[in-house]
Protein backbone atom coordinates (compact mmCIF):
# COMPACT_ATOMS: atom_id res chain seq x y z
CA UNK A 1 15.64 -1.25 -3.21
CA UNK A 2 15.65 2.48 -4.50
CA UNK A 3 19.13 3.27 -5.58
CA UNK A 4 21.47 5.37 -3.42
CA UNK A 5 21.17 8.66 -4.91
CA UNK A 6 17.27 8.84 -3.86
CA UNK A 7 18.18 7.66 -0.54
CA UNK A 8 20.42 10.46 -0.52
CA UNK A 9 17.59 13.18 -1.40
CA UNK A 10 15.50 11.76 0.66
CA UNK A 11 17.52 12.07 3.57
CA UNK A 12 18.42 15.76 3.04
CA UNK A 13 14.49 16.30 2.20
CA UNK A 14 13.64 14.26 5.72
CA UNK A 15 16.13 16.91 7.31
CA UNK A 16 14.52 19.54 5.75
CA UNK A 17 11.21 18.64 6.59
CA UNK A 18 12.40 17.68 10.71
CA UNK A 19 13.52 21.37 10.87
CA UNK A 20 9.95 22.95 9.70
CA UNK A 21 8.25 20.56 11.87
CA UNK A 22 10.28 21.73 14.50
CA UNK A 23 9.59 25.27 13.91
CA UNK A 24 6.10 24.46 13.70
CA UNK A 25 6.00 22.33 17.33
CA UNK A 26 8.07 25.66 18.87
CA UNK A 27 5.57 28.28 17.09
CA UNK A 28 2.58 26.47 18.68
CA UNK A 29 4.09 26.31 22.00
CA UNK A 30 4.48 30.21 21.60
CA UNK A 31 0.92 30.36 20.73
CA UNK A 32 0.03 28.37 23.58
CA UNK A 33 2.05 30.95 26.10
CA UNK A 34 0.72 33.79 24.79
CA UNK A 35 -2.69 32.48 25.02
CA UNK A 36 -2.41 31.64 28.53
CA UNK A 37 -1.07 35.38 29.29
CA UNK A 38 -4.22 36.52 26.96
CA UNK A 39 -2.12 37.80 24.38
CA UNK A 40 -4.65 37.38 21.45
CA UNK A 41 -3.13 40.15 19.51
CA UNK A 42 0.42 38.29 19.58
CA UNK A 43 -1.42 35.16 19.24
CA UNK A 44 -3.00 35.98 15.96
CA UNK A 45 0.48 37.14 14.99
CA UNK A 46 1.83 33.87 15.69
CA UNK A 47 -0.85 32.06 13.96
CA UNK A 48 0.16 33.66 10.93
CA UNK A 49 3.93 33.23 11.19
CA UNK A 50 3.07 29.20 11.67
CA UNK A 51 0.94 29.90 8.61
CA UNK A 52 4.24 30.18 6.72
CA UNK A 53 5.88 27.15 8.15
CA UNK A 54 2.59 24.81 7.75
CA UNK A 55 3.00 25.83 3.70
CA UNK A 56 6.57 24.88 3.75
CA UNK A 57 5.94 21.61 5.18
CA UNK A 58 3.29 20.86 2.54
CA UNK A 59 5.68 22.20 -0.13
CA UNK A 60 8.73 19.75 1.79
CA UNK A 61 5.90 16.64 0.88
CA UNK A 62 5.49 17.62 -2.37
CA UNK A 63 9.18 17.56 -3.04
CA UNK A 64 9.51 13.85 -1.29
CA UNK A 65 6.55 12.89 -3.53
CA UNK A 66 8.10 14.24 -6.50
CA UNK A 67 10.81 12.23 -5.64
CA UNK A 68 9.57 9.22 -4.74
CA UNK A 69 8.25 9.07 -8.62
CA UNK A 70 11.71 7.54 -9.02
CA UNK A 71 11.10 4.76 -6.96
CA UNK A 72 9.37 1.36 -8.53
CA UNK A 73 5.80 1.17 -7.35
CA UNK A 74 5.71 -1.62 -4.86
CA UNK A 75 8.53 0.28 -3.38
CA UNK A 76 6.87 3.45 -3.03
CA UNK A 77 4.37 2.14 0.03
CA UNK A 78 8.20 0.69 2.15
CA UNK A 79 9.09 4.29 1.45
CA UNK A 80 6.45 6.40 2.17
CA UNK A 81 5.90 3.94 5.50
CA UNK A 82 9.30 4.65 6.49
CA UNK A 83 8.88 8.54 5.97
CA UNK A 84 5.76 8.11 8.01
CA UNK A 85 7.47 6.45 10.95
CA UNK A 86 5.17 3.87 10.63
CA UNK A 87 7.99 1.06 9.78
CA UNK A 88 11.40 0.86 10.81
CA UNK A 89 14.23 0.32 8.31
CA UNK A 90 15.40 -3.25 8.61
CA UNK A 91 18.95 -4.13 10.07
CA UNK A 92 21.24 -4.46 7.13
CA UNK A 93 19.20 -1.09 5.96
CA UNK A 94 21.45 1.17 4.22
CA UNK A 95 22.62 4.44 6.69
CA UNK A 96 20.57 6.69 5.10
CA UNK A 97 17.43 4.35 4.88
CA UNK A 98 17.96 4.13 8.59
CA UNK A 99 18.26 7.39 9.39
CA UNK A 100 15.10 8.77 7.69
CA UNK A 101 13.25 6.34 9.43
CA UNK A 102 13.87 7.52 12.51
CA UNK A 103 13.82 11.26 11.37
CA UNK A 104 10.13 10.43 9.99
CA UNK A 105 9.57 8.47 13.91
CA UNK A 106 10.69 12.09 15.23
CA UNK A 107 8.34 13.99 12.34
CA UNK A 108 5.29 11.78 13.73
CA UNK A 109 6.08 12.72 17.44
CA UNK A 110 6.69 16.09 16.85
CA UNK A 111 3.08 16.18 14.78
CA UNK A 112 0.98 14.68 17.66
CA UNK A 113 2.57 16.94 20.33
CA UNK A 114 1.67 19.88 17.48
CA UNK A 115 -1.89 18.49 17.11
CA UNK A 116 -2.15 18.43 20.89
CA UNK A 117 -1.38 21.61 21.31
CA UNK A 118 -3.26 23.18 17.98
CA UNK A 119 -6.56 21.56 19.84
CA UNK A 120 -6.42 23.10 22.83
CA UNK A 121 -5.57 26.42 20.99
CA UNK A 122 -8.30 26.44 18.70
CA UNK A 123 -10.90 25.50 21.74
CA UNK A 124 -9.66 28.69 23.55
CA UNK A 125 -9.55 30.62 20.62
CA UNK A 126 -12.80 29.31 18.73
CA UNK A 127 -14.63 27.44 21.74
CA UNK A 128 -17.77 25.51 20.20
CA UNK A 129 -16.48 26.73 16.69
CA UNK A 130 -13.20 25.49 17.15
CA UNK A 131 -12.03 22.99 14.15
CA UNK A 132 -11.70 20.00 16.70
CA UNK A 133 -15.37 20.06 18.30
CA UNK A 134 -16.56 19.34 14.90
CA UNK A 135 -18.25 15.78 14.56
């Protein structure tokens, strides 16, 4: 397996990345309140302040894929499925391999609850123009 000190980064990355997910989930939320009080203006504020926290996410996966260029090949794929929270770390797992995958379980949840929301904001918002009623 990948040798501790990646684990290590990986962990404080996964942390890292939890946190702007986080703030991304809570902005939406916002977004959704305001829209239901027809607060377009503060919507469109909001919209922009997720903006910022959507390009540190992507910035967050470029650092884990930057990192995971340490990692042998055919290990890459357990990784990245673990960072996913599409696999969980086996039982005699290392801490920190355990604990990113369930930080990258709580990253996927916290994206389809985001997604959720983000579609019904962009149908009020952008109605048969919205990004999601695309075929």
């Amino acid at each position: 397996m990948a040798d501790q000190e990646l684990w290590t980064e990986l962990l404080k990355q996964m942390h890292r990345r939890y946190q702007v997910m986080d703030e991304v989930y809570r902005q939406t939320k916002e977004i959704a309140d305001t829209l239901s009080r027809d607060d377009r203006m503060a919507a469109q504020m909001l919209l922009g302040m997720r903006q910022e926290e959507l390009d540190r996410l992507t910035e967050s996966k470029e650092k884990i894929y930057l990192l995971l260029e340490c990692a042998y090949r055919q290990e890459r794929t357990e990784i990245l499925n673990l960072l996913e929270g599409k696999r969980k770390a086996s039982a005699d797992a290392s801490f920190e391999e355990k604990k990113i995958g369930e930080i990258g379980e709580n990253i996927r949840r916290s994206l389809e609850k985001t997604v959720e929301l983000d579609r019904v904001i962009s149908v009020k918002l952008a109605g048969k123009d919205s990004f999601y009623k695309q075929p």
